[in-house]
C-alpha atoms as a PDB file:
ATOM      1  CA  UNK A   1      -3.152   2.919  18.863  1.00  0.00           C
ATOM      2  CA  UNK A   2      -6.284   0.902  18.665  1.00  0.00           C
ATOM      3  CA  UNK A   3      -6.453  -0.719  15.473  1.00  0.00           C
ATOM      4  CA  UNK A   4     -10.322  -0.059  14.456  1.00  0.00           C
ATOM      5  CA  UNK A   5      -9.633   3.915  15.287  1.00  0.00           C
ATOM      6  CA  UNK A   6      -6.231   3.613  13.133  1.00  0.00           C
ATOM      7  CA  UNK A   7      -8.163   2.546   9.868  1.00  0.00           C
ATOM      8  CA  UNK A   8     -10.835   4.912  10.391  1.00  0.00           C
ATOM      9  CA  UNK A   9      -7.886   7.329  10.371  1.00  0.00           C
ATOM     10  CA  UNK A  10      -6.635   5.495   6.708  1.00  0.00           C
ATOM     11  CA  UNK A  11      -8.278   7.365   3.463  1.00  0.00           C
ATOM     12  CA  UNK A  12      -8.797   4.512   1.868  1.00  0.00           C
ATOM     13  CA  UNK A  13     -11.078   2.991   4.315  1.00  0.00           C
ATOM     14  CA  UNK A  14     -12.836   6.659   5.600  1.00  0.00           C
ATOM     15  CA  UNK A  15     -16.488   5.195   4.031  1.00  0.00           C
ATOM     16  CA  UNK A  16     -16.726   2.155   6.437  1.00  0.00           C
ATOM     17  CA  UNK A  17     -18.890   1.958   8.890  1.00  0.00           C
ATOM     18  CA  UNK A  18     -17.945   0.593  12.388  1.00  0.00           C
ATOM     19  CA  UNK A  19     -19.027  -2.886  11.727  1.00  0.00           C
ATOM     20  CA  UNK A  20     -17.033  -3.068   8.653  1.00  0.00           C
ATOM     21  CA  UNK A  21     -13.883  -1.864  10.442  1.00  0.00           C
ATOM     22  CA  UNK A  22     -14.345  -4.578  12.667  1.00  0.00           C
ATOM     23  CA  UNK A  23     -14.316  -6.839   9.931  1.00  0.00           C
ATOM     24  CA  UNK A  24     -11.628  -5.293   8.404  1.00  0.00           C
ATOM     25  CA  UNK A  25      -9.828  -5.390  11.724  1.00  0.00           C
ATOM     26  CA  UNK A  26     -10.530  -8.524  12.440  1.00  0.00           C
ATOM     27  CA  UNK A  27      -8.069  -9.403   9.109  1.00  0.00           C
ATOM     28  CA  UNK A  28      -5.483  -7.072   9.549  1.00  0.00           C
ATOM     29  CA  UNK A  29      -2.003  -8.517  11.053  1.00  0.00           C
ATOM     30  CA  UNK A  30       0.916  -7.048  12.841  1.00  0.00           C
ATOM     31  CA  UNK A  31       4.787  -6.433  11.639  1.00  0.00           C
ATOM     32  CA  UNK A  32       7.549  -4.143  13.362  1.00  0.00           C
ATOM     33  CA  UNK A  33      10.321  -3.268  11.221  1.00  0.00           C
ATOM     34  CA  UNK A  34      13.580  -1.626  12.107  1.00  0.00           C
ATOM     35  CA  UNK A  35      15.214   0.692   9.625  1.00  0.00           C
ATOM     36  CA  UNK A  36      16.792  -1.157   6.757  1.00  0.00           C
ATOM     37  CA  UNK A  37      14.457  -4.029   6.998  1.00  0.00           C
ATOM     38  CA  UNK A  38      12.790  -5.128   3.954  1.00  0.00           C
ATOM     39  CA  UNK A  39       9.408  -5.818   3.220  1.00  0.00           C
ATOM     40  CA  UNK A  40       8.959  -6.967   0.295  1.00  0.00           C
ATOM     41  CA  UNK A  41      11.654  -7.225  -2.870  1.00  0.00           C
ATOM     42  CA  UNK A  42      11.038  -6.575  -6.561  1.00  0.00           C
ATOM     43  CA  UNK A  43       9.699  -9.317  -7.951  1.00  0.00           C
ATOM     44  CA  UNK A  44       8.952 -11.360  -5.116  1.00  0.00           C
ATOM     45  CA  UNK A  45       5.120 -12.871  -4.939  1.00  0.00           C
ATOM     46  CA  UNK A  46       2.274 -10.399  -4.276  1.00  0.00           C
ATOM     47  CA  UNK A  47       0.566 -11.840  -1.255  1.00  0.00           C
ATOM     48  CA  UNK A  48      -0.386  -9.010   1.150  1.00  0.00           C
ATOM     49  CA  UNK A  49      -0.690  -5.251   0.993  1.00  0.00           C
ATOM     50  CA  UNK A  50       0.388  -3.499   3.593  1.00  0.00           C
ATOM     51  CA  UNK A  51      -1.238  -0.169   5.543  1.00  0.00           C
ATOM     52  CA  UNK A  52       1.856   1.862   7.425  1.00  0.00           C
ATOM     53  CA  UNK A  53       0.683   2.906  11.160  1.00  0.00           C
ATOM     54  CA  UNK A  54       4.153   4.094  11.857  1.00  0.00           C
ATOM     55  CA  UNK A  55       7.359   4.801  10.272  1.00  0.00           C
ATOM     56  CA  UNK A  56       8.271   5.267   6.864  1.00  0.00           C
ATOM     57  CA  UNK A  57       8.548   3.220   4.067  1.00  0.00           C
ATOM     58  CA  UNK A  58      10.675   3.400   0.651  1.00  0.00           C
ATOM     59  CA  UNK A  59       9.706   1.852  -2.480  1.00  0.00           C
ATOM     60  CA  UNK A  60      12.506   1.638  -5.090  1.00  0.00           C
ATOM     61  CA  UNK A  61      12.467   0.348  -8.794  1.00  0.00           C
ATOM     62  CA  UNK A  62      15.800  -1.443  -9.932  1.00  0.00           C
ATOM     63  CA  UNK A  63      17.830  -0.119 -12.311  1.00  0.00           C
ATOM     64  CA  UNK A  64      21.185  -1.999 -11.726  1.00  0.00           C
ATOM     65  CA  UNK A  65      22.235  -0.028  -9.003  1.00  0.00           C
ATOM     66  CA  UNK A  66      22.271  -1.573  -5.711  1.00  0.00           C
ATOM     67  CA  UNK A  67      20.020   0.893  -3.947  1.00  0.00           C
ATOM     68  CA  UNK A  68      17.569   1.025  -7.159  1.00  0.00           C
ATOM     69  CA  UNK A  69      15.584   4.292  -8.242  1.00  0.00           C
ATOM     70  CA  UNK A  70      13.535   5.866  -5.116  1.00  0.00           C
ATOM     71  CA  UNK A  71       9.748   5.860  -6.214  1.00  0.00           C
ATOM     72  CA  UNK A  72       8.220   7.747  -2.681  1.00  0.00           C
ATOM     73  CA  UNK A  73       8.685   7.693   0.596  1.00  0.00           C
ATOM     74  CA  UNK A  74       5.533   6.506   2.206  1.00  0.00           C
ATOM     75  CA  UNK A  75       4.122   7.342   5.973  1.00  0.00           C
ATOM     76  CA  UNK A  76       1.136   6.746   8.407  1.00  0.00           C
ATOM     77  CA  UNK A  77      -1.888   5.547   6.958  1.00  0.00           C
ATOM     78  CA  UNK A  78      -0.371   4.673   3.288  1.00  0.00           C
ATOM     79  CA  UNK A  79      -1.239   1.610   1.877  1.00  0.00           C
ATOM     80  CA  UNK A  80       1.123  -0.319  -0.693  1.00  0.00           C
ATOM     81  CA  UNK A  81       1.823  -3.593  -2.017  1.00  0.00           C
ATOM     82  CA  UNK A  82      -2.037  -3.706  -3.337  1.00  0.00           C
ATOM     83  CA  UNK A  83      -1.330  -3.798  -7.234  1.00  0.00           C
ATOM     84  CA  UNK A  84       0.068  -6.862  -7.121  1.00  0.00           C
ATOM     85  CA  UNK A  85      -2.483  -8.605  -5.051  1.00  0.00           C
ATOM     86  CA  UNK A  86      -5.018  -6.953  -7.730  1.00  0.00           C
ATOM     87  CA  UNK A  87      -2.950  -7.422 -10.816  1.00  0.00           C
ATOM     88  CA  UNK A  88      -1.957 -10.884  -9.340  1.00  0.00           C
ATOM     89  CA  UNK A  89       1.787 -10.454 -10.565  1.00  0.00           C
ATOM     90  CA  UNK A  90       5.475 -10.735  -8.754  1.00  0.00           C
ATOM     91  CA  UNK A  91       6.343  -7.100  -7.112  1.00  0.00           C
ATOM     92  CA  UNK A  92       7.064  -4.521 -10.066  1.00  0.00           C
ATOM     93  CA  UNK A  93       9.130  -2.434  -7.230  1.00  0.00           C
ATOM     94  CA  UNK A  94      10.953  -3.325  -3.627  1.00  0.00           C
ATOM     95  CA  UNK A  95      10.309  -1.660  -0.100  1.00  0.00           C
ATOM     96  CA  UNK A  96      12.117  -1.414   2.606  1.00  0.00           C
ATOM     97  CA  UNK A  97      11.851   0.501   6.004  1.00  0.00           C
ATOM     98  CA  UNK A  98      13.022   4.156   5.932  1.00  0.00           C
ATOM     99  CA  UNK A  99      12.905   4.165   9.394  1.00  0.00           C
ATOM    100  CA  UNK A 100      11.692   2.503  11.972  1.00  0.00           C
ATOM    101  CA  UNK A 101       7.934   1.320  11.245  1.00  0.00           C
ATOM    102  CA  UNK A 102       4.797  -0.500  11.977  1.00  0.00           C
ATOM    103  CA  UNK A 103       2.800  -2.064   9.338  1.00  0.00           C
ATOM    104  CA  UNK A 104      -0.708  -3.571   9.327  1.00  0.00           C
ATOM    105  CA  UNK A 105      -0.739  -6.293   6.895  1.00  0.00           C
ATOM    106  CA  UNK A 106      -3.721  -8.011   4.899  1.00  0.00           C
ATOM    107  CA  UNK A 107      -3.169 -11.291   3.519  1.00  0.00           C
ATOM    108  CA  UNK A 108      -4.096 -11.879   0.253  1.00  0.00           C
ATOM    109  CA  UNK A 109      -6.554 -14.955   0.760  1.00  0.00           C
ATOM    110  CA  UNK A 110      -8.272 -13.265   3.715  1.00  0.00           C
ATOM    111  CA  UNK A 111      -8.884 -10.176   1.939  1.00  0.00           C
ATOM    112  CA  UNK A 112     -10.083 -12.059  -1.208  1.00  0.00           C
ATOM    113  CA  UNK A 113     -12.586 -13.728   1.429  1.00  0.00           C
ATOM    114  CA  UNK A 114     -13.647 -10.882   3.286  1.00  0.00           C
ATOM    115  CA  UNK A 115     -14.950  -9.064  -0.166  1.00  0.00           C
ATOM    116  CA  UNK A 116     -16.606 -11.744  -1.421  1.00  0.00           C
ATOM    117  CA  UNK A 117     -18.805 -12.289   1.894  1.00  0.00           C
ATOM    118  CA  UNK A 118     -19.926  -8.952   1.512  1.00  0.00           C
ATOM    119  CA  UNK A 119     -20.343  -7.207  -1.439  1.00  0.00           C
ATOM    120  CA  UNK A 120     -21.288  -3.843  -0.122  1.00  0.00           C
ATOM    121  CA  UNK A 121     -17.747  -3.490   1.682  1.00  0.00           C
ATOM    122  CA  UNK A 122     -16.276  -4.956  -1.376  1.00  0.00           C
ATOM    123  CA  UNK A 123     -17.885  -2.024  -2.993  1.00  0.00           C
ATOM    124  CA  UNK A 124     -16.414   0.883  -0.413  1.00  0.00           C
ATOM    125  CA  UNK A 125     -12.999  -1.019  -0.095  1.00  0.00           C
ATOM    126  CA  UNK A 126     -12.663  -1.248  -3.723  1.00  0.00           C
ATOM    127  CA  UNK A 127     -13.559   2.255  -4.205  1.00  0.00           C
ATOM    128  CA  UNK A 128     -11.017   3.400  -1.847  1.00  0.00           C
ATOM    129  CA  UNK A 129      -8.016   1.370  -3.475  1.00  0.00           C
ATOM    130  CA  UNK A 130      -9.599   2.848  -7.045  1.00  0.00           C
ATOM    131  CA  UNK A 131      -9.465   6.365  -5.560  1.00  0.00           C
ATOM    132  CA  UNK A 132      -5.671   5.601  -4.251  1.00  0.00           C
ATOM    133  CA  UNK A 133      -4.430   4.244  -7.409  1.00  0.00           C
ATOM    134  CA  UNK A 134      -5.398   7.085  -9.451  1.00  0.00           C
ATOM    135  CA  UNK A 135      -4.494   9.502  -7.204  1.00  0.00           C
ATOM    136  CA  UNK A 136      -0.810   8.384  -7.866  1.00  0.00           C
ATOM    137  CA  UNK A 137      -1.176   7.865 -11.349  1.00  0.00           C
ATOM    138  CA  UNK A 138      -2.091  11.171 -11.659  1.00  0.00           C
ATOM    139  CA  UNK A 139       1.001  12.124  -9.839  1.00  0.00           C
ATOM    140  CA  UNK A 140       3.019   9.763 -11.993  1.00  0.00           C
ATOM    141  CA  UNK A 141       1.103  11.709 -15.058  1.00  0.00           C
ATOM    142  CA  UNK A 142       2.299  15.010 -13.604  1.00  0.00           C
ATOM    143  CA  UNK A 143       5.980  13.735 -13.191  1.00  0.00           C
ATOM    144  CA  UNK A 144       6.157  12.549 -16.798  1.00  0.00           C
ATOM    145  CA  UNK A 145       4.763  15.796 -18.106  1.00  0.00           C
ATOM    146  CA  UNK A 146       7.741  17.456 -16.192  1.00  0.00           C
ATOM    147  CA  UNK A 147      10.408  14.731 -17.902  1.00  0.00           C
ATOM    148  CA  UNK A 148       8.861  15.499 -21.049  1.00  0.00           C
ATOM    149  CA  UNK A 149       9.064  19.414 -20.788  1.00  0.00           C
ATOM    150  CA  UNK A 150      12.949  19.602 -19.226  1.00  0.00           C
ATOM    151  CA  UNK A 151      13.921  17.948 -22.436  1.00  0.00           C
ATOM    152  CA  UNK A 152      12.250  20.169 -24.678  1.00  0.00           C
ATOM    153  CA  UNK A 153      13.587  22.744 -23.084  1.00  0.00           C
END
């Protein structure tokens, strides 16, 4: 799939123009993963977030067990890994391919680059990764809410 039309396809980045994809584009990197390969583990650096074309993702939490606690499952046009590059902070959680996947990567430098040459994509990228984040802390809100009520009950 052609990258540019791919990232219109992304929520995240659904505001940018064409010349901003290109820019965006122009930053984005390629990785192929087979099932069972990892991408990143719990507490390793925060350097890149990552923007799945294909594939599926898992991100787990440790808990002692080998496989960890399963946080999602995560498919085309999710984007993950971006707290830490934000929070600037080792991984609070691991992933690791589901199945088979292709990732579009964003390194941290370039993206730190790319928003401070222009602050009006700054603004719409920003925005979208806002938008993202509390879309699934809402979620997480929702899930703790249902915790909460199956022990009162």
């Amino acid at each position: 799939m052609e990258l540019k039309k791919f990232l219109r396809e992304v929520d995240t980045f659904s505001a940018l123009t064409d010349a901003e994809l290109e820019k965006l584009a122009a930053i984005c990197r390629d990785r192929a993963l087979r099932r069972g390969d990892v991408v990143y583990k719990e507490r390793d650096p925060g350097d890149r977030l990552f923007i799945i074309e294909s594939g599926a993702i898992e991100i787990a939490k440790s808990n002692g067990s080998p496989a960890g606690t399963r946080i999602a499952i995560l498919e085309h046009g999710e984007i993950f890994g971006e707290l830490a590059i934000f929070e600037e902070r080792a991984r609070s959680s691991s992933a690791v391919a589901s199945r088979d996947a292709r990732l579009r990567f964003i390194e941290k430098k370039d993206l730190d680059a790319l928003l401070a040459a222009d602050a009006g994509l700054a603004v719409k990228i920003l925005k979208g990764l806002l938008k993202k984040t509390a879309a699934r802390l809402r979620l997480a809100d929702e899930a703790i809410q249902t915790l909460i009520r199956s022990f009162d009950a």
